[in-house]
PDB file of N, CA and C in Angstrom:
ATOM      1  N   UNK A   1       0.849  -1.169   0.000  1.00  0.00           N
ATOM      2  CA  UNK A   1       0.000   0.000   0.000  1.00  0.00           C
ATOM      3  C   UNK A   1       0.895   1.231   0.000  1.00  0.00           C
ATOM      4  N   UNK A   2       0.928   2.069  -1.110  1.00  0.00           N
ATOM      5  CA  UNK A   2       1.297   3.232  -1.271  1.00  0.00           C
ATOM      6  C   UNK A   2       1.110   4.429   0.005  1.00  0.00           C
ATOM      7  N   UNK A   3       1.667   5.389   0.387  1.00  0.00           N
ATOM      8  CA  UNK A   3       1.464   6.722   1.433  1.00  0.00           C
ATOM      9  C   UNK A   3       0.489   7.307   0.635  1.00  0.00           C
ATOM     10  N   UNK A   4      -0.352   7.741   1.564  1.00  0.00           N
ATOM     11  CA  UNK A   4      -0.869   9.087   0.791  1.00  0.00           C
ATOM     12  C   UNK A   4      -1.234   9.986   1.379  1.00  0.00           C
ATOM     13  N   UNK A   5      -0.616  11.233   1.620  1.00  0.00           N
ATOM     14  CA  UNK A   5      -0.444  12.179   2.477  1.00  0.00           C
ATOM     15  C   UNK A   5      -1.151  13.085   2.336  1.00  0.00           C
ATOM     16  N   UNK A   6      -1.909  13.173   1.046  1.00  0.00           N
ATOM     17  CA  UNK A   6      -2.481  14.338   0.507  1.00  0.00           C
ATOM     18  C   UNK A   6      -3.842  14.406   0.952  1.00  0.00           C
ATOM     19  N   UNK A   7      -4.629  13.615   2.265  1.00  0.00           N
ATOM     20  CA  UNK A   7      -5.584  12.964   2.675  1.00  0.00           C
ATOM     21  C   UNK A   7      -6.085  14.308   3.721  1.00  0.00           C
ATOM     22  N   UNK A   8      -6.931  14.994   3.490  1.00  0.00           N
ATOM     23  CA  UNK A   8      -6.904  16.070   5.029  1.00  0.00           C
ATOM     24  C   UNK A   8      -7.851  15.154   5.352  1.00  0.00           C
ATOM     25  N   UNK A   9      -7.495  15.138   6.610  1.00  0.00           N
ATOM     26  CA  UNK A   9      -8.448  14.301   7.876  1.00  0.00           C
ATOM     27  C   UNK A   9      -8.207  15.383   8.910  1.00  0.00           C
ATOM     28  N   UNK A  10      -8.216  16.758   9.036  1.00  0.00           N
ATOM     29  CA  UNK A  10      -8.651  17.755   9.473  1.00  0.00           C
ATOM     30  C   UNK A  10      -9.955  17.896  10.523  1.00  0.00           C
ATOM     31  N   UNK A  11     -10.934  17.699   9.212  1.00  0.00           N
ATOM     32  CA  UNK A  11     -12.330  18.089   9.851  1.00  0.00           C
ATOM     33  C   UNK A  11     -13.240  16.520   9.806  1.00  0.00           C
ATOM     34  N   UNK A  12     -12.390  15.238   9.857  1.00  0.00           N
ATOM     35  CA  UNK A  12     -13.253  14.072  10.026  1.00  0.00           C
ATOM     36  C   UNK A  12     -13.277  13.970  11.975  1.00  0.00           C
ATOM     37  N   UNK A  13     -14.455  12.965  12.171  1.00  0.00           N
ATOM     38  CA  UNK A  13     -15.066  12.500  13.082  1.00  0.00           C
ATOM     39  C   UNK A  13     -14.678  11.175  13.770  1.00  0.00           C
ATOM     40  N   UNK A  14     -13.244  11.510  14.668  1.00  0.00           N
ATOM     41  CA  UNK A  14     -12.529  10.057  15.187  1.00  0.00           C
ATOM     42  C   UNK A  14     -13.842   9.680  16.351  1.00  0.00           C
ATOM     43  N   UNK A  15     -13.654   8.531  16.382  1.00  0.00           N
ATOM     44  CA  UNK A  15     -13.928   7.387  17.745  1.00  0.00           C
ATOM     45  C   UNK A  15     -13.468   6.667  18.045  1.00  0.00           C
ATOM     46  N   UNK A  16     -13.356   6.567  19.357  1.00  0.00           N
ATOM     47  CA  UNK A  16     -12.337   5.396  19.772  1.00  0.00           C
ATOM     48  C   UNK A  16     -13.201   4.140  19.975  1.00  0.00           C
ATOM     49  N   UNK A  17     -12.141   3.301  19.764  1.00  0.00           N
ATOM     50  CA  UNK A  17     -12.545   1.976  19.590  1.00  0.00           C
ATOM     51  C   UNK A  17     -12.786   1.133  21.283  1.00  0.00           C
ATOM     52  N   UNK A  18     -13.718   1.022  21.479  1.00  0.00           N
ATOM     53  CA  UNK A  18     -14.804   0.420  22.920  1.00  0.00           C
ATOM     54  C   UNK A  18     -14.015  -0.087  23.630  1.00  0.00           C
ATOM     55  N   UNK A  19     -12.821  -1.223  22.879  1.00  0.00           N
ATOM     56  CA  UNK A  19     -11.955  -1.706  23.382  1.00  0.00           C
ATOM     57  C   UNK A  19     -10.588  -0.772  24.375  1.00  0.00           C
ATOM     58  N   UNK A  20     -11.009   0.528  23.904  1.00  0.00           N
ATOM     59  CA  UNK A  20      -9.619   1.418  24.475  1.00  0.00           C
ATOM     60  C   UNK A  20     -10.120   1.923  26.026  1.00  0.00           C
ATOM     61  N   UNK A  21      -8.984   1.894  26.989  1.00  0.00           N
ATOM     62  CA  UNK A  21      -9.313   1.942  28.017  1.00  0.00           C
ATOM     63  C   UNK A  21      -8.935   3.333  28.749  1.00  0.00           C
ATOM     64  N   UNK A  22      -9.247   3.567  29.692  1.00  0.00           N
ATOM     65  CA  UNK A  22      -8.280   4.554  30.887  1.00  0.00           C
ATOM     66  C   UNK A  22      -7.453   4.855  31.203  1.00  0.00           C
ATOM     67  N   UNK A  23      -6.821   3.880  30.763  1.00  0.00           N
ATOM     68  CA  UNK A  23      -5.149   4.261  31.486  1.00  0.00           C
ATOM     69  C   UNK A  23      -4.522   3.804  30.664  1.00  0.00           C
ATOM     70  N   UNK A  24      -4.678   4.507  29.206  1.00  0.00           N
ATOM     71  CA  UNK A  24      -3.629   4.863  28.397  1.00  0.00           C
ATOM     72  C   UNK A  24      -3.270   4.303  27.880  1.00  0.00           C
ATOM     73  N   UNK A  25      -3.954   2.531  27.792  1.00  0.00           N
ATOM     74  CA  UNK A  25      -3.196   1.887  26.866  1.00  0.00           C
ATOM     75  C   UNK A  25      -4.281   1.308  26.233  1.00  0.00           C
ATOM     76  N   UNK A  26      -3.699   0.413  24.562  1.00  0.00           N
ATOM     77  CA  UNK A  26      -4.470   0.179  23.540  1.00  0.00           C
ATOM     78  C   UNK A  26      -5.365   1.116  22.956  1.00  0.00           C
ATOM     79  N   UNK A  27      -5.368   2.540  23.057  1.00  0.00           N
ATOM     80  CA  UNK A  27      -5.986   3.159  22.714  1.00  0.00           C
ATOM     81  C   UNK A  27      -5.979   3.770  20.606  1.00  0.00           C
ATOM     82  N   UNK A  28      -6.948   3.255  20.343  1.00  0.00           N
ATOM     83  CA  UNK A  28      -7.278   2.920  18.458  1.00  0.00           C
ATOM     84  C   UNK A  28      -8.673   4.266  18.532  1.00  0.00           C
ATOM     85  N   UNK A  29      -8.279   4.778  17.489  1.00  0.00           N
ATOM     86  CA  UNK A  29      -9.530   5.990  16.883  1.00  0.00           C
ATOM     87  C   UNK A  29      -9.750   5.692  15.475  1.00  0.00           C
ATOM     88  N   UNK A  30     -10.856   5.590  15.249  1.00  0.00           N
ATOM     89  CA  UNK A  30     -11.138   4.912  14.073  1.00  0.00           C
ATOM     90  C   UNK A  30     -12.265   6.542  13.344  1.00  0.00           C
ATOM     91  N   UNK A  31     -11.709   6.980  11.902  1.00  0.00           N
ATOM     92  CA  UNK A  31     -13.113   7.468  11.334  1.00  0.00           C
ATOM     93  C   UNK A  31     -13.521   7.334   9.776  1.00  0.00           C
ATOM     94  N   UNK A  32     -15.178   7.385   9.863  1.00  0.00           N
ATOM     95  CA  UNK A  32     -15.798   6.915   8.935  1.00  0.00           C
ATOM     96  C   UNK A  32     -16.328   7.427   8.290  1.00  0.00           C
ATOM     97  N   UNK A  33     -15.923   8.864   8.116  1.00  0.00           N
ATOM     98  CA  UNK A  33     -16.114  10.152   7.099  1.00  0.00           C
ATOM     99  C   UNK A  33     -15.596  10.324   5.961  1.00  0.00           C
ATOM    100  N   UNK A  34     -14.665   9.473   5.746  1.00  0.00           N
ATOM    101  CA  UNK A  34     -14.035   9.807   4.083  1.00  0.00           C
ATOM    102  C   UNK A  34     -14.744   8.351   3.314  1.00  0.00           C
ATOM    103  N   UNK A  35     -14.954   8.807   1.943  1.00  0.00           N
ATOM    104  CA  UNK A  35     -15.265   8.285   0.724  1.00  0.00           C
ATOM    105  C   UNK A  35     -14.361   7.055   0.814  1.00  0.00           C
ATOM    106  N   UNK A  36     -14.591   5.825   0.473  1.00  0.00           N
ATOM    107  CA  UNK A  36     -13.639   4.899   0.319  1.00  0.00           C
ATOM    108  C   UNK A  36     -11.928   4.648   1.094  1.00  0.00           C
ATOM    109  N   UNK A  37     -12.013   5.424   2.408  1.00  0.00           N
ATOM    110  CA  UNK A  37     -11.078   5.824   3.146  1.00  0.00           C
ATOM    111  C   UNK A  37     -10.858   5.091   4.482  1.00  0.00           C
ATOM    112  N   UNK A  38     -10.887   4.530   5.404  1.00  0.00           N
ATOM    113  CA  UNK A  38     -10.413   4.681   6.556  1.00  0.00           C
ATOM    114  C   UNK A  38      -9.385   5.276   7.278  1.00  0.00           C
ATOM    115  N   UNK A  39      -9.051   6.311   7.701  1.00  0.00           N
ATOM    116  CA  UNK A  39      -8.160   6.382   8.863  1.00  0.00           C
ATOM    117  C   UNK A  39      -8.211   6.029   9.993  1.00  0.00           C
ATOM    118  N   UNK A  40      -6.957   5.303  10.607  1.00  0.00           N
ATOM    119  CA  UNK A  40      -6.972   4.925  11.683  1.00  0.00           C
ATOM    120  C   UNK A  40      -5.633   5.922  12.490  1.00  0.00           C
ATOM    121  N   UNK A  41      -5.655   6.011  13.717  1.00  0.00           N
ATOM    122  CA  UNK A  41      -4.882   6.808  14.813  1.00  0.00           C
ATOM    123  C   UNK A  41      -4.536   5.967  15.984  1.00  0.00           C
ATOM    124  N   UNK A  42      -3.627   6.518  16.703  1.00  0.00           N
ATOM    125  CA  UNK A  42      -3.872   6.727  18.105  1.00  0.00           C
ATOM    126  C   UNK A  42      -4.112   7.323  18.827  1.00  0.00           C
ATOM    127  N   UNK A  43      -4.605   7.098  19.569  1.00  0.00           N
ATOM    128  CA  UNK A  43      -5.500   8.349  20.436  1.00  0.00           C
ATOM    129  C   UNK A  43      -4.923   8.863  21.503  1.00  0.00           C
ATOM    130  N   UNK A  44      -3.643   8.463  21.841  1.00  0.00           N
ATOM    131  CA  UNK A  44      -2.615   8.643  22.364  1.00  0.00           C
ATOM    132  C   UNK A  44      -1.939   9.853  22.120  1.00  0.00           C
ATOM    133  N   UNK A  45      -1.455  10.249  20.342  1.00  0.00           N
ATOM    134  CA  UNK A  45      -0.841  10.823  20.016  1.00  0.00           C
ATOM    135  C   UNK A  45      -1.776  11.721  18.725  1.00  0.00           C
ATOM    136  N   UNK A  46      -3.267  12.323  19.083  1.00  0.00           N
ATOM    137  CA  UNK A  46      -3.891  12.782  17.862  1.00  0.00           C
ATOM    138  C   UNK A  46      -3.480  13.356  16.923  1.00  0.00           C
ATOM    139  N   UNK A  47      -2.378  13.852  17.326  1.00  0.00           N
ATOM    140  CA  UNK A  47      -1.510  15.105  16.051  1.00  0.00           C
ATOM    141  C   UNK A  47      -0.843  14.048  15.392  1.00  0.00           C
ATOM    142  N   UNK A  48      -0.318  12.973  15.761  1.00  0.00           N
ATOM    143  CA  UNK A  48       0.515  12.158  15.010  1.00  0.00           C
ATOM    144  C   UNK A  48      -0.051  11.622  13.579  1.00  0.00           C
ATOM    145  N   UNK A  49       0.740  10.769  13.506  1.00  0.00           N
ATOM    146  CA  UNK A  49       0.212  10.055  12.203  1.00  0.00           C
ATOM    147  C   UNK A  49      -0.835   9.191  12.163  1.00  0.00           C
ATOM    148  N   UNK A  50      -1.417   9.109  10.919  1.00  0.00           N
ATOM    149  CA  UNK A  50      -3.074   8.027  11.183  1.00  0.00           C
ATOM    150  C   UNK A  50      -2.166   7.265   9.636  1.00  0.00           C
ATOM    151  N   UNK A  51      -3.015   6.383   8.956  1.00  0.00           N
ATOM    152  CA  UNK A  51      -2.930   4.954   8.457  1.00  0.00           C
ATOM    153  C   UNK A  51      -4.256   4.996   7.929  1.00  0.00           C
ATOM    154  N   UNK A  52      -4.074   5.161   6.662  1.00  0.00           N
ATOM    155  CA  UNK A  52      -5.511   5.166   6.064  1.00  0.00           C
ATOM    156  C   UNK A  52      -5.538   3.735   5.002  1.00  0.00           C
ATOM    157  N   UNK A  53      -6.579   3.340   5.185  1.00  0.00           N
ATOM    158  CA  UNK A  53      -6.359   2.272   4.822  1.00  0.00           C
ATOM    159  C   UNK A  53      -8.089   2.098   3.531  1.00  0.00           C
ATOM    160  N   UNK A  54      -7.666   1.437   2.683  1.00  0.00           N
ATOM    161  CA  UNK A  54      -9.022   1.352   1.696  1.00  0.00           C
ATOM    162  C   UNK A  54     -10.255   0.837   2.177  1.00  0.00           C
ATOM    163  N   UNK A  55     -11.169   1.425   2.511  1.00  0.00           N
ATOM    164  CA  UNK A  55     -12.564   0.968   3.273  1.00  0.00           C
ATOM    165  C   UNK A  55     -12.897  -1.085   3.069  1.00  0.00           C
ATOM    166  N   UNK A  56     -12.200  -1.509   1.773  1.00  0.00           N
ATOM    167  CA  UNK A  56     -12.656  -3.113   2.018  1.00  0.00           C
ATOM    168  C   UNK A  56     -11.106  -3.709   2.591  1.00  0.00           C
ATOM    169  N   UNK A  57     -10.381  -3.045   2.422  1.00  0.00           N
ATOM    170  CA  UNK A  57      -8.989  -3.859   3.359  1.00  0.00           C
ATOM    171  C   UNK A  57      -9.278  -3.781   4.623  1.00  0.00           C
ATOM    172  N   UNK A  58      -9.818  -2.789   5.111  1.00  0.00           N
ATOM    173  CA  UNK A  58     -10.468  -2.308   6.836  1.00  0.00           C
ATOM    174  C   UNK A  58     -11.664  -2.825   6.754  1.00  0.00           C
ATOM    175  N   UNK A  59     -12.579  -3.274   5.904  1.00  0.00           N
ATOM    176  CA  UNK A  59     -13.952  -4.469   6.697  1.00  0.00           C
ATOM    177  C   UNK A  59     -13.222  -5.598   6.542  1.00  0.00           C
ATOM    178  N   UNK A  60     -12.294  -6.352   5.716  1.00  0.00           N
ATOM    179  CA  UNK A  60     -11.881  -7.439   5.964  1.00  0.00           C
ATOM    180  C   UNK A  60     -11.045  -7.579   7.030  1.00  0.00           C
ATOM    181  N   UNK A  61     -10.187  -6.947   7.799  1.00  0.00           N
ATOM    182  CA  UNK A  61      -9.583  -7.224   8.693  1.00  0.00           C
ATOM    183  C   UNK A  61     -10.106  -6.765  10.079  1.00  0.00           C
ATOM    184  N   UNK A  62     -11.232  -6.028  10.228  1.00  0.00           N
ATOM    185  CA  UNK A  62     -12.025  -6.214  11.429  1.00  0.00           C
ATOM    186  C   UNK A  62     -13.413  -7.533  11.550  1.00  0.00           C
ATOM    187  N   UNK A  63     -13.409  -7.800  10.083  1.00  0.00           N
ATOM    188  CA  UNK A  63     -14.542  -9.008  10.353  1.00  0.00           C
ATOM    189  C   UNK A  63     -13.291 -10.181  10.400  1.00  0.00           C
ATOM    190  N   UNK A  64     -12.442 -10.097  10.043  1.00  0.00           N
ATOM    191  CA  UNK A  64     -11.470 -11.818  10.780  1.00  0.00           C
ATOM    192  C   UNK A  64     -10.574 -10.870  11.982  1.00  0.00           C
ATOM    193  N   UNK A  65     -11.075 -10.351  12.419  1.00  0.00           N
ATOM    194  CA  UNK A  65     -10.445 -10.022  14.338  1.00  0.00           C
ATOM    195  C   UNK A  65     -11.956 -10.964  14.989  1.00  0.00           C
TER     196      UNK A  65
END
């Protein structure tokens, strides 16, 4: 999978994933505002980098988790 940086995820709508806890660890932000897009984060580090990944590579690898 190619970078693609040119992605503003600016003004999308993170959530964290149910699984993320209190005290700071495993914490995953997932959002579902871009066109054929996923970004994923940590919620740890929001300014950091996210991982966008193609909306059917991200349903296939949360339906085999």
């Amino acid at each position: 999978m190619k970078p693609n940086s040119n992605i503003d995820l600016s003004s999308v709508q993170w959530r964290k994933s149910s699984y993320s806890n209190g005290t700071g660890g495993e914490c995953v932000e997932v959002a579902s505002s871009l066109k054929d897009r996923v970004p994923v984060r940590d919620s740890k580090n929001p300014e950091g980098p996210a991982l966008v990944f193609p909306t059917r590579a991200w349903a296939l690898f949360v339906t085999s988790l």
